[in-house]
C-alpha atoms as a PDB file:
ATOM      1  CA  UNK A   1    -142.062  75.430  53.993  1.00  0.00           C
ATOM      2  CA  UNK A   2    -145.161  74.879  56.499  1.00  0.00           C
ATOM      3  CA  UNK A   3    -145.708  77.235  59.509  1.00  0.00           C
ATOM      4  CA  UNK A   4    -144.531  74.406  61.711  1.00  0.00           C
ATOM      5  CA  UNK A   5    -140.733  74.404  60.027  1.00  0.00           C
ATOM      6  CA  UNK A   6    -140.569  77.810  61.149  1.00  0.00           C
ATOM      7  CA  UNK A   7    -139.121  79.820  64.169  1.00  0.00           C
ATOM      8  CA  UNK A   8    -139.604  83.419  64.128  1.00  0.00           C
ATOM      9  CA  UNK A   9    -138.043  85.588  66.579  1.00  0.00           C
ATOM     10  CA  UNK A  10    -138.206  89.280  67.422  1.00  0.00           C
ATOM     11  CA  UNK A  11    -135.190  91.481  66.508  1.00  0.00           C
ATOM     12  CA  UNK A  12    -134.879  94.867  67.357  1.00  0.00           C
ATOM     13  CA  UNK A  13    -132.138  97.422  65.709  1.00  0.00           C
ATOM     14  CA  UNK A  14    -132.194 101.192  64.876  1.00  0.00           C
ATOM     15  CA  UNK A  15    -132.797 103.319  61.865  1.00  0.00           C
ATOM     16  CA  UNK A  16    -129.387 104.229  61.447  1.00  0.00           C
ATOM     17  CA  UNK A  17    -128.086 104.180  58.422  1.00  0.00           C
ATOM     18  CA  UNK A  18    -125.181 101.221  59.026  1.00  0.00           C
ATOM     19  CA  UNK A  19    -127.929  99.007  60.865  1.00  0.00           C
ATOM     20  CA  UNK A  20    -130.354  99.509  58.015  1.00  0.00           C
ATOM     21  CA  UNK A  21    -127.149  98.688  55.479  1.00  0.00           C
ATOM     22  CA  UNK A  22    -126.375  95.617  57.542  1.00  0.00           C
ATOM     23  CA  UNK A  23    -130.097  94.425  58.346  1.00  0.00           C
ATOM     24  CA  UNK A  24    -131.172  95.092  54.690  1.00  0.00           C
ATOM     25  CA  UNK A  25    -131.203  91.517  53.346  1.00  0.00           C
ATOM     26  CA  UNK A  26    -132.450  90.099  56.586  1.00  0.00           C
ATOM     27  CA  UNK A  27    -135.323  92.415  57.124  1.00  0.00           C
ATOM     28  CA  UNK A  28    -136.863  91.304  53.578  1.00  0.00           C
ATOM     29  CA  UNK A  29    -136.164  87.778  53.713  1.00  0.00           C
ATOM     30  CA  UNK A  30    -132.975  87.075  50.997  1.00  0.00           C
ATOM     31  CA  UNK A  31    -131.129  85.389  53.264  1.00  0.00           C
ATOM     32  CA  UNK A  32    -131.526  81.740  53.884  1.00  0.00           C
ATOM     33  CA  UNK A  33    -129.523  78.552  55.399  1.00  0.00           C
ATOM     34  CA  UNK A  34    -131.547  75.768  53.849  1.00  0.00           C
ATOM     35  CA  UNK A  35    -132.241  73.998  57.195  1.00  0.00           C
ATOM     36  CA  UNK A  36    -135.240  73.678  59.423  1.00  0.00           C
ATOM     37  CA  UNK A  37    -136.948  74.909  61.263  1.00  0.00           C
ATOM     38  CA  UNK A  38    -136.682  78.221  59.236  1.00  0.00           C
ATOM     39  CA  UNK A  39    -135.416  81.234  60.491  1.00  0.00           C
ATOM     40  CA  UNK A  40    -137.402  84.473  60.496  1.00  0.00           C
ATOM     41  CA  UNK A  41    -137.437  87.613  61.899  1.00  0.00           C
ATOM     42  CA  UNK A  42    -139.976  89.878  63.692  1.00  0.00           C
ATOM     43  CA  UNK A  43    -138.364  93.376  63.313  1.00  0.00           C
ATOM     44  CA  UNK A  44    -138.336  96.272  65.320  1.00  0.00           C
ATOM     45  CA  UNK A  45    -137.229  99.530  64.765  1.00  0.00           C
ATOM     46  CA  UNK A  46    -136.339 101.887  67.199  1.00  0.00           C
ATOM     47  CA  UNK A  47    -133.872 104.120  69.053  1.00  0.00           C
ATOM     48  CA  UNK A  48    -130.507 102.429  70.796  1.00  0.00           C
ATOM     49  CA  UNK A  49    -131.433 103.162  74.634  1.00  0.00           C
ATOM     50  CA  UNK A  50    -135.176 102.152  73.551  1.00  0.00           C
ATOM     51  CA  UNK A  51    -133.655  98.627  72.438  1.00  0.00           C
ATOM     52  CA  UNK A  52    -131.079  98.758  75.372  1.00  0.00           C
ATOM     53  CA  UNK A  53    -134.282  98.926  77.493  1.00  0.00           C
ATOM     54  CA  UNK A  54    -136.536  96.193  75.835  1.00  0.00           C
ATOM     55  CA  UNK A  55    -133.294  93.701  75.789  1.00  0.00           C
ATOM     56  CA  UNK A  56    -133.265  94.417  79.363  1.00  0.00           C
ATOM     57  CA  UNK A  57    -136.990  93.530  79.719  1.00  0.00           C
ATOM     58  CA  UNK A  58    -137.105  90.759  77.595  1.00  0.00           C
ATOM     59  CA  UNK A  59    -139.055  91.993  74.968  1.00  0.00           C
ATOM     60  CA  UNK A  60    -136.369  91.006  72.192  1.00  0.00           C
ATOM     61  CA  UNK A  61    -134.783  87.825  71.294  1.00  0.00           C
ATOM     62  CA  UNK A  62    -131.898  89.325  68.981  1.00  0.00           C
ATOM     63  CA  UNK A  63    -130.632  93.521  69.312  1.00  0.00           C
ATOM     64  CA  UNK A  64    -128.877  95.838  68.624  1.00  0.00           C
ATOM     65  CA  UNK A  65    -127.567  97.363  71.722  1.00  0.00           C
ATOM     66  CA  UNK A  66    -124.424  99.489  73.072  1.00  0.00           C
ATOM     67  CA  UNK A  67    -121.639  97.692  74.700  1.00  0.00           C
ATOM     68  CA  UNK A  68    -122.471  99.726  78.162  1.00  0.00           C
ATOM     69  CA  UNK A  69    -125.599  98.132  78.291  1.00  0.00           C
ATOM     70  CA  UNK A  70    -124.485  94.671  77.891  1.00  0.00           C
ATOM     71  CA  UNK A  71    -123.094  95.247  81.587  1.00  0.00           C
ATOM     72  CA  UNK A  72    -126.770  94.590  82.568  1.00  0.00           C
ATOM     73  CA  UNK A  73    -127.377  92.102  79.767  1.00  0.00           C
ATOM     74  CA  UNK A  74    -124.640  89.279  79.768  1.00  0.00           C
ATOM     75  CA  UNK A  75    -126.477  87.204  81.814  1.00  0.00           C
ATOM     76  CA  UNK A  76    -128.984  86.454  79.381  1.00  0.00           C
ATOM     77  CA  UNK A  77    -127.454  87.048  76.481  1.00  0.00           C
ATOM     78  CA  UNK A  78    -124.244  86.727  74.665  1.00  0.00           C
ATOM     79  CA  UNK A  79    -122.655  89.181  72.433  1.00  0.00           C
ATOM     80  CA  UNK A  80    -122.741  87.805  68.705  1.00  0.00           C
ATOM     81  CA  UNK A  81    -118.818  88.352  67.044  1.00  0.00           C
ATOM     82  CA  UNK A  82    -120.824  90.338  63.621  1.00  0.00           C
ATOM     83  CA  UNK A  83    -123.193  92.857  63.254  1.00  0.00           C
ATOM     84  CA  UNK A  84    -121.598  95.664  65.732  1.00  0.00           C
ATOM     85  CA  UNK A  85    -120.074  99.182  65.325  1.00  0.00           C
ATOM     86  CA  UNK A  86    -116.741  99.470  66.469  1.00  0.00           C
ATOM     87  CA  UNK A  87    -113.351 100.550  65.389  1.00  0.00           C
ATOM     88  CA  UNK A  88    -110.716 103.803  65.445  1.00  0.00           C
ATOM     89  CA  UNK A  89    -112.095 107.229  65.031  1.00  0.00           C
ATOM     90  CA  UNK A  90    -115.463 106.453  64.941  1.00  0.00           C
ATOM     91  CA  UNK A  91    -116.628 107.646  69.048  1.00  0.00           C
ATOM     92  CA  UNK A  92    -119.092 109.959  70.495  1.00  0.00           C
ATOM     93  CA  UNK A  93    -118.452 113.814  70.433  1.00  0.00           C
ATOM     94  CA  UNK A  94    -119.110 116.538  72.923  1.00  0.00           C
ATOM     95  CA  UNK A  95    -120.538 119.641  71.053  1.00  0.00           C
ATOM     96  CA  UNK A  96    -121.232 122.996  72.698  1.00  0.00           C
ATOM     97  CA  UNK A  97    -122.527 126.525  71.019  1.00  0.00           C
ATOM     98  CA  UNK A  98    -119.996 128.721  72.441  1.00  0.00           C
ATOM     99  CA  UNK A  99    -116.004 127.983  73.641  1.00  0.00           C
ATOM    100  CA  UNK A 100    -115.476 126.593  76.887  1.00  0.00           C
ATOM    101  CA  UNK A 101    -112.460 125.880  78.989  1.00  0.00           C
ATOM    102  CA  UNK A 102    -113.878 122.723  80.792  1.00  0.00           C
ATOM    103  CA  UNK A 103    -117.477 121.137  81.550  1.00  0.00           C
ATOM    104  CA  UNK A 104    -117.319 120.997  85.329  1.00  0.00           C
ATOM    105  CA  UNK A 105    -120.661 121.721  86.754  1.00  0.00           C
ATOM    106  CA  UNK A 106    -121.720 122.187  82.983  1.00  0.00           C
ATOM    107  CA  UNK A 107    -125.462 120.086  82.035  1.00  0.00           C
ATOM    108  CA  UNK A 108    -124.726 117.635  78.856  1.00  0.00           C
ATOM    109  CA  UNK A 109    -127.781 116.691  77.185  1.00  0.00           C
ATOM    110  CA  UNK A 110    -127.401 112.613  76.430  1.00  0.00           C
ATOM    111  CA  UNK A 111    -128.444 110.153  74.366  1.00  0.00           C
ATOM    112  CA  UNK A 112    -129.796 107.622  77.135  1.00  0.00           C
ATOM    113  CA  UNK A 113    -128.203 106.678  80.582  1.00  0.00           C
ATOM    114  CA  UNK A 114    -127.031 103.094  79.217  1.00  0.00           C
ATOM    115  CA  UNK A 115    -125.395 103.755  75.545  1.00  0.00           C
ATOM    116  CA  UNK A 116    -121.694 103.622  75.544  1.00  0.00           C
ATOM    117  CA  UNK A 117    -121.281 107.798  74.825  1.00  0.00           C
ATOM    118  CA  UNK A 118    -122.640 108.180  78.239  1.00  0.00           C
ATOM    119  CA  UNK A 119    -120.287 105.735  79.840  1.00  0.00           C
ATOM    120  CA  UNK A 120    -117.162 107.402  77.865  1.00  0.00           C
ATOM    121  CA  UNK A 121    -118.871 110.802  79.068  1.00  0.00           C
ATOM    122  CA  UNK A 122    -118.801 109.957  83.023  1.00  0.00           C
ATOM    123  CA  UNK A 123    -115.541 108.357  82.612  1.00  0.00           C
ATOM    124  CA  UNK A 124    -113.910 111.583  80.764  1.00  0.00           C
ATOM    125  CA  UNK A 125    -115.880 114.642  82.529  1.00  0.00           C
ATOM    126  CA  UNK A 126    -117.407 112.894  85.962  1.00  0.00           C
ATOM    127  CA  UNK A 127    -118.557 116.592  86.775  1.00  0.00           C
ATOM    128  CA  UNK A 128    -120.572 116.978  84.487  1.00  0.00           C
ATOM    129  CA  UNK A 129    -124.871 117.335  85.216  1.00  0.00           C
ATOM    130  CA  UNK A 130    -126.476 115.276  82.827  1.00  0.00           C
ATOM    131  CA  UNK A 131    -129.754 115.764  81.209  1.00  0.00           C
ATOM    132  CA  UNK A 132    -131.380 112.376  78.833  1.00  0.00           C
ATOM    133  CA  UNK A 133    -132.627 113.439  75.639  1.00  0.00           C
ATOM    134  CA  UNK A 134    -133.256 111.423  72.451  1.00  0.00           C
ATOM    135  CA  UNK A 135    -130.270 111.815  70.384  1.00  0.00           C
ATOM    136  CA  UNK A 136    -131.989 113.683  67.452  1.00  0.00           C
ATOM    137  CA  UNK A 137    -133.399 116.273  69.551  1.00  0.00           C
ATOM    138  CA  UNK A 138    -129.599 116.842  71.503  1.00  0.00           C
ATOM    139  CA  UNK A 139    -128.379 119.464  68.983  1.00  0.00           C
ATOM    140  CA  UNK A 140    -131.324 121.671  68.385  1.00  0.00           C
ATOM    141  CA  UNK A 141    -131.130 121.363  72.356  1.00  0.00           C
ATOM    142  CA  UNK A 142    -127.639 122.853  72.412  1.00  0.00           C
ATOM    143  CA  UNK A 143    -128.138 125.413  69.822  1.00  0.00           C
ATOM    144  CA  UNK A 144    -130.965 126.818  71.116  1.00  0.00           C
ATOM    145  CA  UNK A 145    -129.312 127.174  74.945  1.00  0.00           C
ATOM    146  CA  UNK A 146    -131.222 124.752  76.690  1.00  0.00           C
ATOM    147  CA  UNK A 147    -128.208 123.081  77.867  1.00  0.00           C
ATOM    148  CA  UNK A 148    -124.557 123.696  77.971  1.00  0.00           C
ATOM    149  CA  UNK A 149    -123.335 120.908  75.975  1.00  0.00           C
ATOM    150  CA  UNK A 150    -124.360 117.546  74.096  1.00  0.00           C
ATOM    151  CA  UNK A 151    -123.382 114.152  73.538  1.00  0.00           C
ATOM    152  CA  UNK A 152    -123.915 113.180  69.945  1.00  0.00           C
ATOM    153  CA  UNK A 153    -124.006 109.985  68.138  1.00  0.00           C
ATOM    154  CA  UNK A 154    -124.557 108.828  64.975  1.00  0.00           C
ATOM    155  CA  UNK A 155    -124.815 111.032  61.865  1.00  0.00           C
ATOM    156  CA  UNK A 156    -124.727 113.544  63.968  1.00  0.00           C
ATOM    157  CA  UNK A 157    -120.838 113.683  63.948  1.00  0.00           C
ATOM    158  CA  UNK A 158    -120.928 114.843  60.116  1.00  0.00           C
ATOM    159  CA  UNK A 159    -123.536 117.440  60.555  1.00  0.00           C
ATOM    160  CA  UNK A 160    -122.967 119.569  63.865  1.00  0.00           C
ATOM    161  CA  UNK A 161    -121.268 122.197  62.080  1.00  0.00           C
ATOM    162  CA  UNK A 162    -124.546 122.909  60.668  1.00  0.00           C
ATOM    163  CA  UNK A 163    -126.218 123.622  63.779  1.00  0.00           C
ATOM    164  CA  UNK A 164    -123.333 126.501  64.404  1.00  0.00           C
ATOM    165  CA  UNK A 165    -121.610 123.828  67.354  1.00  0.00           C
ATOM    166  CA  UNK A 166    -118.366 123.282  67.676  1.00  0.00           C
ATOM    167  CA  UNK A 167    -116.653 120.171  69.199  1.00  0.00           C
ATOM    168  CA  UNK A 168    -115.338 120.213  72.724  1.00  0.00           C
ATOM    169  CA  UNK A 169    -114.110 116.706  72.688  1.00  0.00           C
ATOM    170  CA  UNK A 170    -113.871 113.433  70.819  1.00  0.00           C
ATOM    171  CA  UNK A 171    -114.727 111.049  73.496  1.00  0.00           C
ATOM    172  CA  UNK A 172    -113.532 108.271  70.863  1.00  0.00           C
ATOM    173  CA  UNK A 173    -110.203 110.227  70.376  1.00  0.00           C
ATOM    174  CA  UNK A 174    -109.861 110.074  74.100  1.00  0.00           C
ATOM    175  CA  UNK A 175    -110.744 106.720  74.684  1.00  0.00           C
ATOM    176  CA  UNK A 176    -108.183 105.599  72.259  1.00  0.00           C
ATOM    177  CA  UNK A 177    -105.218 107.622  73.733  1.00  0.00           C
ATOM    178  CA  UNK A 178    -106.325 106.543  76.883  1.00  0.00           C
ATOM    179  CA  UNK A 179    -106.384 102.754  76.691  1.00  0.00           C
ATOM    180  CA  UNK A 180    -105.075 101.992  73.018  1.00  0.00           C
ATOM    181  CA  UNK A 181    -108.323  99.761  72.082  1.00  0.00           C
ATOM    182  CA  UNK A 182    -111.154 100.084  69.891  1.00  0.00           C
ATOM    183  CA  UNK A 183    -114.192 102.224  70.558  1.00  0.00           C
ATOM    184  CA  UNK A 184    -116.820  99.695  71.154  1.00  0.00           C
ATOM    185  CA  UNK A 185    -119.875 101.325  70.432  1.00  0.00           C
ATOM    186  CA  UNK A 186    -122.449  98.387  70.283  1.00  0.00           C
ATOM    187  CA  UNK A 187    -123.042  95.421  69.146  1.00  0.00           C
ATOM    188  CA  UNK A 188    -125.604  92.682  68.572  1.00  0.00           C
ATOM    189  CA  UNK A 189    -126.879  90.674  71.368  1.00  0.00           C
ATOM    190  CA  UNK A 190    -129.365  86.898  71.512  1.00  0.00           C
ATOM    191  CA  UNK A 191    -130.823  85.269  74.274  1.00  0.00           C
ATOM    192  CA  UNK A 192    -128.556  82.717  75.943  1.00  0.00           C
ATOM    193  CA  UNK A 193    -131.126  80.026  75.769  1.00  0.00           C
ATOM    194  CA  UNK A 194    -131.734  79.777  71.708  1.00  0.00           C
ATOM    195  CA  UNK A 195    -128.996  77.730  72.128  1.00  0.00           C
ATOM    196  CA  UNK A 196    -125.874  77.515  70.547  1.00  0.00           C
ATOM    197  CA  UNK A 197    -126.579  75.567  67.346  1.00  0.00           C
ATOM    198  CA  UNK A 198    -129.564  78.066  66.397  1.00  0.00           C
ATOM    199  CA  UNK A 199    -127.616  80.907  67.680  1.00  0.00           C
ATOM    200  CA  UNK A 200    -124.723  79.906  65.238  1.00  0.00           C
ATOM    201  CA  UNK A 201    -126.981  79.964  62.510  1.00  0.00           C
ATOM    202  CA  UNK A 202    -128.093  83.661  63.408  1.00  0.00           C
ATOM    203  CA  UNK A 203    -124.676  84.385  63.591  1.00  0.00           C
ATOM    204  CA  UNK A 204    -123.803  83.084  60.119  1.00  0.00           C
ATOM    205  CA  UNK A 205    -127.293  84.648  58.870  1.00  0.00           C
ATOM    206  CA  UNK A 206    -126.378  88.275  59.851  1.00  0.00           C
ATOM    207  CA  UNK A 207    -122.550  87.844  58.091  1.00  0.00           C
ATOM    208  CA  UNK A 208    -124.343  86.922  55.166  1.00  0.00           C
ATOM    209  CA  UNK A 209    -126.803  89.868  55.403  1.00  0.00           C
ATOM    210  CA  UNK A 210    -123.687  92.050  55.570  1.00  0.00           C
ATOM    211  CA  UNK A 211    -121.911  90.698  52.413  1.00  0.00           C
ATOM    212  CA  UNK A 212    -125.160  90.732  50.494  1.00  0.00           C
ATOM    213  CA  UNK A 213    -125.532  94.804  50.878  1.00  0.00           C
ATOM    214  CA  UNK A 214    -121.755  95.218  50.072  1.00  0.00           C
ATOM    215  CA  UNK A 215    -122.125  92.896  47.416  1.00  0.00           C
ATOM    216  CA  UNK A 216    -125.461  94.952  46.363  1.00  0.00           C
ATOM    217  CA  UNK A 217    -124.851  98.333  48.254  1.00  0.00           C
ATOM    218  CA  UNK A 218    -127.491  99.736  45.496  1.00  0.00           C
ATOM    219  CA  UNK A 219    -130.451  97.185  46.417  1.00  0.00           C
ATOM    220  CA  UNK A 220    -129.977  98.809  50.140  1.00  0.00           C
ATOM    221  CA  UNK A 221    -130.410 102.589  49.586  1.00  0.00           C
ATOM    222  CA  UNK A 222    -134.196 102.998  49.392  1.00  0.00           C
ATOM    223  CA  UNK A 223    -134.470 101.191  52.822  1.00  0.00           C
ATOM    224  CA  UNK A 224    -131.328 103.469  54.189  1.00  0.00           C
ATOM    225  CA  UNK A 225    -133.111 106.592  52.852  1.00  0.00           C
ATOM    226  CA  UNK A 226    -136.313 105.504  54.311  1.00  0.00           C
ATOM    227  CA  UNK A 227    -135.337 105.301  57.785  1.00  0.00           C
ATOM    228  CA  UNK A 228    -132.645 107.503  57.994  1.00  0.00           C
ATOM    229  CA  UNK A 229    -132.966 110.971  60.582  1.00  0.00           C
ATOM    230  CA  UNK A 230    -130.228 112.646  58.232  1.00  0.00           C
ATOM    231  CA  UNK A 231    -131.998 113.196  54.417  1.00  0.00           C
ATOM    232  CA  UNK A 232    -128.058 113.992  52.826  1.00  0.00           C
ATOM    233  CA  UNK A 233    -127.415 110.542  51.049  1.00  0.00           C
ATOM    234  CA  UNK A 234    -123.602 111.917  51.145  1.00  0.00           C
ATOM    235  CA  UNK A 235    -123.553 112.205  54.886  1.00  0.00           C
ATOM    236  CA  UNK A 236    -125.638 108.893  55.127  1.00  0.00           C
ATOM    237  CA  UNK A 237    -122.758 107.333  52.985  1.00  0.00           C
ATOM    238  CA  UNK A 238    -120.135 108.727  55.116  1.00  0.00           C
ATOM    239  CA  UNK A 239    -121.955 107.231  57.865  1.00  0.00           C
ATOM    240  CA  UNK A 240    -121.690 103.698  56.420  1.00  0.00           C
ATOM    241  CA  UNK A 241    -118.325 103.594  55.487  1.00  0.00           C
ATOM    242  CA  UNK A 242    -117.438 104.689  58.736  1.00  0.00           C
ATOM    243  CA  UNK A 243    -119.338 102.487  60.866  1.00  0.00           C
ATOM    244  CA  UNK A 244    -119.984  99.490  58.796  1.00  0.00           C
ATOM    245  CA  UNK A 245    -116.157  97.678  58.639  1.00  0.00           C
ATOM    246  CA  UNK A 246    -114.152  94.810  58.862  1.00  0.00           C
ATOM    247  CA  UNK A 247    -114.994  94.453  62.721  1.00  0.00           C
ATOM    248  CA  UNK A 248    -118.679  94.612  61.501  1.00  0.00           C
ATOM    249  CA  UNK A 249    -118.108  91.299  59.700  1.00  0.00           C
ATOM    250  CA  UNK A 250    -115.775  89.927  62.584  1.00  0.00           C
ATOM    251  CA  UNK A 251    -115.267  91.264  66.112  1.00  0.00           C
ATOM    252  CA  UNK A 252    -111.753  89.532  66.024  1.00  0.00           C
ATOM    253  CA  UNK A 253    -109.016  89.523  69.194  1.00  0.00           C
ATOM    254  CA  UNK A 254    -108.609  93.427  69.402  1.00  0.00           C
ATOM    255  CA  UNK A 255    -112.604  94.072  69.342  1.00  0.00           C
ATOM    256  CA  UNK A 256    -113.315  91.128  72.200  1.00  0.00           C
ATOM    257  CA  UNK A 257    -110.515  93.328  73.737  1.00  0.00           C
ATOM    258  CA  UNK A 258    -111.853  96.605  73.597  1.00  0.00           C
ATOM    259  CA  UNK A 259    -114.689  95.474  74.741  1.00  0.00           C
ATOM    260  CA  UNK A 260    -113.870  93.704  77.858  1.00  0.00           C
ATOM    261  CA  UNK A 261    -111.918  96.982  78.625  1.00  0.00           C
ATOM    262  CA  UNK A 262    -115.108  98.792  78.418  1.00  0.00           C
ATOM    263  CA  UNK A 263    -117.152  96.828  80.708  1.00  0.00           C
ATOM    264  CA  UNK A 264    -114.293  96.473  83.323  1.00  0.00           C
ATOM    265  CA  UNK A 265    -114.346 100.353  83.160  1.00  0.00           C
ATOM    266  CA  UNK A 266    -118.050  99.832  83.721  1.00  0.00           C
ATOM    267  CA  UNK A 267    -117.754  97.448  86.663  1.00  0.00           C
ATOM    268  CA  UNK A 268    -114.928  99.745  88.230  1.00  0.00           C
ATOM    269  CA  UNK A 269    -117.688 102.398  88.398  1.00  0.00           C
ATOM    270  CA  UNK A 270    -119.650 100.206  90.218  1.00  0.00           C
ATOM    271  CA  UNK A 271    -122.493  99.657  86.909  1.00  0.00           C
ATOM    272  CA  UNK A 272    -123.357  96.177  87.223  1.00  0.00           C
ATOM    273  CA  UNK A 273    -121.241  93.125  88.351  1.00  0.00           C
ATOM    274  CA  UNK A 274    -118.628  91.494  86.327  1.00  0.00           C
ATOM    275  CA  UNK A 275    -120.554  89.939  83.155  1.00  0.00           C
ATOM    276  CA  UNK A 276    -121.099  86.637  82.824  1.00  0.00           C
ATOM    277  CA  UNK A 277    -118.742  84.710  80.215  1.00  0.00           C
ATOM    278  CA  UNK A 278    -118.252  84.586  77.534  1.00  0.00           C
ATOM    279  CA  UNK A 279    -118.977  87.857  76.971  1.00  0.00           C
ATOM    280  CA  UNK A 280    -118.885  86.945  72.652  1.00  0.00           C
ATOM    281  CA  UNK A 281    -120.380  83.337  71.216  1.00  0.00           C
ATOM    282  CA  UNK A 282    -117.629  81.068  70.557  1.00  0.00           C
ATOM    283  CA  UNK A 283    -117.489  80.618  66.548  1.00  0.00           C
ATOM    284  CA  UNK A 284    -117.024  77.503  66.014  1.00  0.00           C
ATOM    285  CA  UNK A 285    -116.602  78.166  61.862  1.00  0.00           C
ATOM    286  CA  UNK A 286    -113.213  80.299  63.087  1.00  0.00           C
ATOM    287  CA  UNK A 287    -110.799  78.988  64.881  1.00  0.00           C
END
């Protein structure tokens, strides 16, 4: 197919072991619709609040970002219904070295000021002093006394133990109990004006990506391994299966839920204005 049949666009999504899983077939170009112009893709790795950022700059047509930071982001873009992390039992931990009653005055080293741990932190422990740290560096931060506490993400909930922490609290455990929802962690994001026929077909590309690696969960394990922080293919298993689910595939009624509980949390706390709607592209394909 000539360059001019083409459209390439930039998406950005993180190393992380279900984003890798999910993005596998994407990334190297197995997954096609047949129509034109053809659809490819410019990727970019890099951290979540890093992507948060460039979304909010307009450096990326198609991300990966948290749900907090699509407070700041609705107006331009609109929250594809596959691709994300959400679900029960899957949120953000507080970890500290040694046993404390409460967090109150306490500094919380955190994974950037726009994921959705930091917005389940304020909510939980408004108290707190916060300190932004990339998320790999937040436990060797807390075990080594350099701050009282940290907000982990990620693998990092299978592996704190290791680094002699201990959890305080299970911000998704909390979350739960307090509203009932989902944990929205994040989700993937486009640019309002692709338009909705191409931004179907991105839509319907990234589903397919997803079946391909559970179809083929073999093909995607060098390219897991490769980017993955965590070098345990166990614990970067466990991740998958954890955050890679049916919601993954499908937001469906209770995800759209959860997450416009989230952002009215967000706009209650005075974040960013109510988001523009819809807050997820309508799917025509399911009704």
């Amino acid at each position: 197919m000539s360059g001019a049949a083409t459209r390439t666009l930039r998406l950005g999504y993180s190393p992380c072991p279900n984003d890798a899983f999910i993005f596998y077939a994407l990334a190297h170009g197995l997954v096609h619709d047949g129509r034109e112009p053809e659809v490819r893709f410019d990727i970019a790795l890099d951290d979540v609040e890093a992507l948060n950022r460039a979304a909010d700059r307009g450096e990326l047509d198609v991300a990966k970002v948290s749900y907090h930071a699509y407070g700041y982001l609705a107006d331009r873009y609109v929250m594809l219904r596959a691709g994300g992390a959400l679900g029960r039992g899957v949120g953000p931990l507080i970890v500290t070295r040694e046993a404390l009653d409460d967090l109150a005055g306490k500094s919380i080293a955190i994974p950037g000021g726009r994921t959705t741990a930091n917005l389940l932190l304020r909510l939980s422990q408004p108290s707190a002093r916060l300190r932004e740290m990339r998320y790999d560096r937040i436990m060797p931060a807390v075990a080594a006394g350099e701050v009282d506490a940290g907000l982990i993400i990620h693998e990092s909930r299978f592996t704190y133990p290791d680094h002699g922490l201990r959890c305080f609290l299970d911000l998704g455990t909390w979350w739960e109990e307090a509203t009932g929802e989902l944990v929205p962690l994040g989700g993937i994001v486009a640019r309002r004006d692709l338009g909705s026929d191409l931004l179907l077909r991105i839509q319907a590309m990234l589903r397919a990506s997803l079946t391909y690696a559970w179809e083929n969960p073999g093909a995607t394990r060098t390219y897991v391994a490769q980017h993955a922080q965590e070098m345990d293919e166990s614990v970067r298993q466990r991740h998958i299966d954890l955050y890679v689910n049916r919601y993954s595939l499908e937001v469906g009624p209770d995800g759209v839920r959860a997450a416009e509980t989230l952002l009215r949390r967000g706009v209650e706390q005075g974040l960013f204005p109510p988001p523009r709607e819809p807050l997820f592209l309508p799917d025509v394909h399911r009704t």
